[in-house]
C-alpha atoms as a PDB file:
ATOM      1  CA  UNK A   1      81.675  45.326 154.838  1.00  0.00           C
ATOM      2  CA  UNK A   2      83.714  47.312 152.324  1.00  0.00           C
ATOM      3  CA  UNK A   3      85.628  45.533 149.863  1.00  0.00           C
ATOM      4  CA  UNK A   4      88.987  46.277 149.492  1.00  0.00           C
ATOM      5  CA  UNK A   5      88.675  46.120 145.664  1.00  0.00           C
ATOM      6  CA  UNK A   6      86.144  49.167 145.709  1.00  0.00           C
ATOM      7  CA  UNK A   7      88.607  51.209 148.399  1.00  0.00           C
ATOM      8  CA  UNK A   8      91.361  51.278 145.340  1.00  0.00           C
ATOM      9  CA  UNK A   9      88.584  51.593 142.515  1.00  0.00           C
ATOM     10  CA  UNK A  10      87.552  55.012 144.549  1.00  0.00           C
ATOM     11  CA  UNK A  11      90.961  55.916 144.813  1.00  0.00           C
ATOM     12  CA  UNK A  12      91.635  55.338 141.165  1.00  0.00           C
ATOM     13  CA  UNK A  13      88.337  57.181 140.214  1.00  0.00           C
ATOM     14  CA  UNK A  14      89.330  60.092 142.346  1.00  0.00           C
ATOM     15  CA  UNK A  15      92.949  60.082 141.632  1.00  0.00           C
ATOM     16  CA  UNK A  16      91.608  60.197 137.332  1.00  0.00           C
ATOM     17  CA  UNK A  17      89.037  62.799 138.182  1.00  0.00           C
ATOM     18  CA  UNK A  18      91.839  65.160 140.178  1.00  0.00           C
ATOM     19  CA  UNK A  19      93.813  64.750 136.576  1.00  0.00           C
ATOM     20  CA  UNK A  20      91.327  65.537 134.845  1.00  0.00           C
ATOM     21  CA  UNK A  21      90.486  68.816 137.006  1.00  0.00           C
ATOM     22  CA  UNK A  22      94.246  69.591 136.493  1.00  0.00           C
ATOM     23  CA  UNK A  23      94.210  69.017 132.819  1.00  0.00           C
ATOM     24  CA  UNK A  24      91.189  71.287 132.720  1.00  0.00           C
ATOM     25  CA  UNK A  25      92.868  74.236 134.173  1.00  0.00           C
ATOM     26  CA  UNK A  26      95.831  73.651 132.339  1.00  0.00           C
ATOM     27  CA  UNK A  27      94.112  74.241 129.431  1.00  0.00           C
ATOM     28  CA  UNK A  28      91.689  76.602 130.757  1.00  0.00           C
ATOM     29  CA  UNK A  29      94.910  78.866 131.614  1.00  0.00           C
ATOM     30  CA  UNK A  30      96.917  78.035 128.675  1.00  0.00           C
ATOM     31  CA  UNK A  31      93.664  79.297 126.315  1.00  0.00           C
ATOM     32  CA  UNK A  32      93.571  81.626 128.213  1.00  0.00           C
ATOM     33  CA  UNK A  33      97.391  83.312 128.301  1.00  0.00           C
ATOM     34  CA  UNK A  34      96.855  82.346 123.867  1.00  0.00           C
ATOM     35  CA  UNK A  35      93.697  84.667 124.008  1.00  0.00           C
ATOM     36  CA  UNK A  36      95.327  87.325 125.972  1.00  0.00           C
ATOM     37  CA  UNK A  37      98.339  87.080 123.571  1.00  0.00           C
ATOM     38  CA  UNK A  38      96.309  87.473 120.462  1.00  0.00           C
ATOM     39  CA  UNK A  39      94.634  90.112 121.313  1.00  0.00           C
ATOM     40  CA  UNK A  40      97.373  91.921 122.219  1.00  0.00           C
ATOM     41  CA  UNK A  41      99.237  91.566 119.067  1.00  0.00           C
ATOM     42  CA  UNK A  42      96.287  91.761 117.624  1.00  0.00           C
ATOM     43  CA  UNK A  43      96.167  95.543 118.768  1.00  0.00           C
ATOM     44  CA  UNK A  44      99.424  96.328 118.081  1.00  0.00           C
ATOM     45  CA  UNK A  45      98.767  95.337 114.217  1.00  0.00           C
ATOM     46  CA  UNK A  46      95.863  97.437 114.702  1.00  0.00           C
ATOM     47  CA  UNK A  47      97.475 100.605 115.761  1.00  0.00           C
ATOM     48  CA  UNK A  48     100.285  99.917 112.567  1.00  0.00           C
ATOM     49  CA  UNK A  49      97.326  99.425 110.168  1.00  0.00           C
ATOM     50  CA  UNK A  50      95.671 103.100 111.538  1.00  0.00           C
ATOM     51  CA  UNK A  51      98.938 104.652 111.339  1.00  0.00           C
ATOM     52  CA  UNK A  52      99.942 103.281 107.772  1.00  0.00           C
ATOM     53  CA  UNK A  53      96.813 104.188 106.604  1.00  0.00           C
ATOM     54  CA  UNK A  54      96.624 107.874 108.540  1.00  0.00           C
ATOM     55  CA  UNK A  55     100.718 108.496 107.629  1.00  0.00           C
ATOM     56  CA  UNK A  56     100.880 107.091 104.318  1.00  0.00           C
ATOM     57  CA  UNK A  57     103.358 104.403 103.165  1.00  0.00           C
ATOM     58  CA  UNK A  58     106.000 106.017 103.293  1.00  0.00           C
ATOM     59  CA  UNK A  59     106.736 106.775 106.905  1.00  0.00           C
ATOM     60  CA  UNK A  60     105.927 103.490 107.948  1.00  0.00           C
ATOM     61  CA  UNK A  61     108.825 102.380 105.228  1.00  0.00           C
ATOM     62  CA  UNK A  62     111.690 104.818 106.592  1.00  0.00           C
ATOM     63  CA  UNK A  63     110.355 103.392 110.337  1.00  0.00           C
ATOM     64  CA  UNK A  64     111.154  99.953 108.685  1.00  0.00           C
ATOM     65  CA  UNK A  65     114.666 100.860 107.356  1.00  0.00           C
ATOM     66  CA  UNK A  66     115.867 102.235 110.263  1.00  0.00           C
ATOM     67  CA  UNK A  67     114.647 100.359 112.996  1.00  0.00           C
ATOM     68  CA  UNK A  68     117.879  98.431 113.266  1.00  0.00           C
ATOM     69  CA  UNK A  69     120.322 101.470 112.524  1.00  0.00           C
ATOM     70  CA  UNK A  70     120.895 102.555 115.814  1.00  0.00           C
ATOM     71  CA  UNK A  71     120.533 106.483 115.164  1.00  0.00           C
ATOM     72  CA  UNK A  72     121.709 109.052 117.296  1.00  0.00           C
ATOM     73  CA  UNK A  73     119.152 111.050 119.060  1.00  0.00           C
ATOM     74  CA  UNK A  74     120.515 113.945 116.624  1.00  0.00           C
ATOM     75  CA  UNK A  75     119.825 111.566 113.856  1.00  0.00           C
ATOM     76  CA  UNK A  76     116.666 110.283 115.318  1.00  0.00           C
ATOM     77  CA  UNK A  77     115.555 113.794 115.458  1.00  0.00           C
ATOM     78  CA  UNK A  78     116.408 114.857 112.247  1.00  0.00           C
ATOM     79  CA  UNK A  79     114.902 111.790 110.464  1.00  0.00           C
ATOM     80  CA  UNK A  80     111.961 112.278 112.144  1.00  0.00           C
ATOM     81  CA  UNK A  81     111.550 115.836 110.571  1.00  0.00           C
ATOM     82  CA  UNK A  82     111.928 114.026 107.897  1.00  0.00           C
ATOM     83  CA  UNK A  83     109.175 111.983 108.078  1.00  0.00           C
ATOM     84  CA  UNK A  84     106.968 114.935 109.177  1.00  0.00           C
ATOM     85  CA  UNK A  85     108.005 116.913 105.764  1.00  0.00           C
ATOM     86  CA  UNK A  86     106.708 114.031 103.805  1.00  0.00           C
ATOM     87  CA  UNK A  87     103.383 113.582 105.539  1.00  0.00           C
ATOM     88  CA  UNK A  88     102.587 117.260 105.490  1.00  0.00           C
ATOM     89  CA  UNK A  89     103.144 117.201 101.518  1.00  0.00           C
ATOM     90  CA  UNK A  90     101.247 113.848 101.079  1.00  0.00           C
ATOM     91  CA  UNK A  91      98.631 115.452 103.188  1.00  0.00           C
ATOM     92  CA  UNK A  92      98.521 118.062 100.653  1.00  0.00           C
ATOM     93  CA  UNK A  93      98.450 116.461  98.145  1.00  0.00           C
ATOM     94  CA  UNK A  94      95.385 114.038  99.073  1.00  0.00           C
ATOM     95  CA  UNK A  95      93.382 117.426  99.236  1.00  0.00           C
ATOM     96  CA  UNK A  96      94.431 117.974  95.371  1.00  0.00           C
ATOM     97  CA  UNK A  97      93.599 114.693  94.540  1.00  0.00           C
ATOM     98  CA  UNK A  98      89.861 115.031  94.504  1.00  0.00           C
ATOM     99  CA  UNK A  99      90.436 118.197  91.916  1.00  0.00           C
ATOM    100  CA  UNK A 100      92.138 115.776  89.521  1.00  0.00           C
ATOM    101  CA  UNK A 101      89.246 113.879  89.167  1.00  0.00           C
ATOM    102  CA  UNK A 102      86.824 116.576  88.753  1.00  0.00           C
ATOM    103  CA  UNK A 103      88.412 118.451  86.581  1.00  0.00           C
ATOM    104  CA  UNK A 104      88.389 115.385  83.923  1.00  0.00           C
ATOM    105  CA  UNK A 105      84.597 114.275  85.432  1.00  0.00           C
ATOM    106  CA  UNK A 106      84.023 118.360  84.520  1.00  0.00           C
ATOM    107  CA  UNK A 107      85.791 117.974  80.953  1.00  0.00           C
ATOM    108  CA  UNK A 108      83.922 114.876  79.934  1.00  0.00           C
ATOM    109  CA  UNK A 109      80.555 116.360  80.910  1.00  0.00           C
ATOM    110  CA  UNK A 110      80.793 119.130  78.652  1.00  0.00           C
ATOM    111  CA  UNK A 111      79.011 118.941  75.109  1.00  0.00           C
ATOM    112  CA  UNK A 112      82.312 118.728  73.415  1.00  0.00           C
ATOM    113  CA  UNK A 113      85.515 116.973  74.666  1.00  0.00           C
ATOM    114  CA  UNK A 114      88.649 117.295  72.495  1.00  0.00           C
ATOM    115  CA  UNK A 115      91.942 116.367  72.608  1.00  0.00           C
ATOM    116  CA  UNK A 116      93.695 119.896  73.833  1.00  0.00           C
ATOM    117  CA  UNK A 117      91.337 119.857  77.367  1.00  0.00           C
ATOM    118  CA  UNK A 118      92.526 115.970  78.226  1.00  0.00           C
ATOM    119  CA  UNK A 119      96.530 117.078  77.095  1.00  0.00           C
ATOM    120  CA  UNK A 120      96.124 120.068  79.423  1.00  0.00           C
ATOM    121  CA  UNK A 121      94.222 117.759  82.134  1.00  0.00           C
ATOM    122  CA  UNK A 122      97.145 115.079  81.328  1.00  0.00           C
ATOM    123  CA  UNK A 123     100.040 117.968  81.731  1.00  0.00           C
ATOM    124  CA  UNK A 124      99.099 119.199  85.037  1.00  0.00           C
ATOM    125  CA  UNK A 125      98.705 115.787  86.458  1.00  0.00           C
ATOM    126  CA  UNK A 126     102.415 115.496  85.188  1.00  0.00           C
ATOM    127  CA  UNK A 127     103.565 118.883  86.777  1.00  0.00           C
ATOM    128  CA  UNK A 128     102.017 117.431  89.858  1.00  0.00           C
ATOM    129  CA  UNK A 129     103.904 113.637  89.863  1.00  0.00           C
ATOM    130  CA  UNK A 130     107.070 115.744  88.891  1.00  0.00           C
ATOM    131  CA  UNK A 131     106.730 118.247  91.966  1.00  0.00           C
ATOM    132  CA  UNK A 132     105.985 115.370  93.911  1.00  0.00           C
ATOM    133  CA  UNK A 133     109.658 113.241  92.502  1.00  0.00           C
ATOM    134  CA  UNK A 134     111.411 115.978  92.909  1.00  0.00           C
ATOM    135  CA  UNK A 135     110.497 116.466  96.426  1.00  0.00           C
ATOM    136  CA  UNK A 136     111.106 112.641  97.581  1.00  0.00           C
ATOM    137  CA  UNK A 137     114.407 113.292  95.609  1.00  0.00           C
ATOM    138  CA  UNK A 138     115.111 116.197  97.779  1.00  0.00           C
ATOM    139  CA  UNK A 139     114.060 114.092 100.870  1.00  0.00           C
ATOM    140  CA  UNK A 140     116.147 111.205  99.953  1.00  0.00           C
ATOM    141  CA  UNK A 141     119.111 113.478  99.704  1.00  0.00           C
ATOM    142  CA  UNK A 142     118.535 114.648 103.376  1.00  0.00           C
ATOM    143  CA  UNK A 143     118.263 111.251 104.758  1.00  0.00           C
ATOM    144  CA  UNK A 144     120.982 110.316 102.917  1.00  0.00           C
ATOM    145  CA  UNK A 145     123.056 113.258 105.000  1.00  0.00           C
ATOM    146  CA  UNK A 146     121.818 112.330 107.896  1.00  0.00           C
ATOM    147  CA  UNK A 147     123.274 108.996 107.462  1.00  0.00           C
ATOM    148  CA  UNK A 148     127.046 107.463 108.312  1.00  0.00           C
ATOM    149  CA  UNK A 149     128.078 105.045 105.663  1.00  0.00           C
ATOM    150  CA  UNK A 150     127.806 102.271 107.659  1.00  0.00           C
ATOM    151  CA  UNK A 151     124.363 103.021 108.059  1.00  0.00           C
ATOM    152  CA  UNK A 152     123.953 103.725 104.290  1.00  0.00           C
ATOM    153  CA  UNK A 153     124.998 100.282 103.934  1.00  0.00           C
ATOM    154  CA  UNK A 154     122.882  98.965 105.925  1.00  0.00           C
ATOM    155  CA  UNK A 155     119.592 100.312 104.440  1.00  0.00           C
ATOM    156  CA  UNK A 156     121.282  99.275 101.121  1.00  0.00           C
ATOM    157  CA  UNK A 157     120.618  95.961 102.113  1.00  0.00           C
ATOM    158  CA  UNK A 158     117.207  97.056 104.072  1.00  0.00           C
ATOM    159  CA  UNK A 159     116.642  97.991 100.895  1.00  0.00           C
ATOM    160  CA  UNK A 160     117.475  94.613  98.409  1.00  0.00           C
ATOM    161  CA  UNK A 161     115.401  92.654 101.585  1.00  0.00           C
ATOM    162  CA  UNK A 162     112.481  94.235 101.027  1.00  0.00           C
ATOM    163  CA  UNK A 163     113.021  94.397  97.147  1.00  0.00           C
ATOM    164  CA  UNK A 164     113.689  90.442  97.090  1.00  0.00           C
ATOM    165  CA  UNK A 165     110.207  90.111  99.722  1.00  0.00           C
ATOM    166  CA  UNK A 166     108.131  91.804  97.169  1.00  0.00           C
ATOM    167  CA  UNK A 167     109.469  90.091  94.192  1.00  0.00           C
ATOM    168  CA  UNK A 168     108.664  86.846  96.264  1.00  0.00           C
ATOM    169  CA  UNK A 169     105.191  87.400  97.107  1.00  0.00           C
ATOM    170  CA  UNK A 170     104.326  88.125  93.133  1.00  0.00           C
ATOM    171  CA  UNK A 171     102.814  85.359  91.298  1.00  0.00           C
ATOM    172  CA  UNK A 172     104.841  84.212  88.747  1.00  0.00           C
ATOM    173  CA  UNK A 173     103.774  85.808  85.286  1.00  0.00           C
ATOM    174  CA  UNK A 174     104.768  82.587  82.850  1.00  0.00           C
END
């Protein structure tokens, strides 16, 4: 004869163990939906991380400043011209860059090294950082036009954000 008290001890076993099952899946599912979620962020951080480093900094920054501008596909169009002007010269410029080095690694392996070869090394570097300010200057100014003032305004304050961010994440020098 079956007890009655083992009946509702079954029930109670098989009523925990359905939880349980549903717990399981719950979390099964929820882990994995979190998973899926990573690693699709995950790639998208990716792909910004290969284009920073491919592009540069500073086309990532002018996609930063006016992402919430709300340009005109005229505007859109010219600022990305912009952009490609920039990474075109930087690109350039990256191909100089090993020549800077050699020519000072080709200076310093000579027999004698005096002053006049590193000021002459020293002054084309110079030439080559005031080429390169005078060009962002020049790009600035065409952003700038391309601009409405309320959207000048706006990347003022783009601007102080990201100023203020960068002064925060500095360790304090006391």
């Amino acid at each position: 004869m079956v007890n009655s008290n083992d009946n509702v001890e079954t029930k109670e076993t098989d009523k925990k163990a359905i939880k349980s099952k549903f717990r399981n899946k719950i979390f099964l599912s929820s882990l994995i939906i979190i998973l899926i979620v990573i690693g699709i962020v995950g790639i998208g951080f990716t792909q910004k991380v290969k284009d920073f480093r491919k592009n540069g900094p500073w086309p990532f920054i002018i996609d930063k400043i006016v992402a919430e501008l709300n340009l005109t596909d005229e505007q859109k169009a010219n600022v990305n011209k912009i952009k490609d002007e920039i990474k075109t010269k930087m690109d350039s410029k990256k191909k100089d860059k090993p020549d800077e080095m050699s020519d000072f690694a080709n200076a310093f392996k000579q027999d004698k090294l005096d002053k006049q070869t590193l000021e002459s090394i020293s002054k084309n570097q110079e030439a080559d950082r005031e080429e390169m300010k005078s060009f962002f200057m020049d790009e600035l100014i065409k952003f700038h036009d391309v601009l409405t003032t309320e959207q000048r305004l706006k990347v003022v304050e783009k601007m102080k954000e990201f100023k203020d961010k960068m002064h925060k994440q500095k360790p304090d020098s006391q």
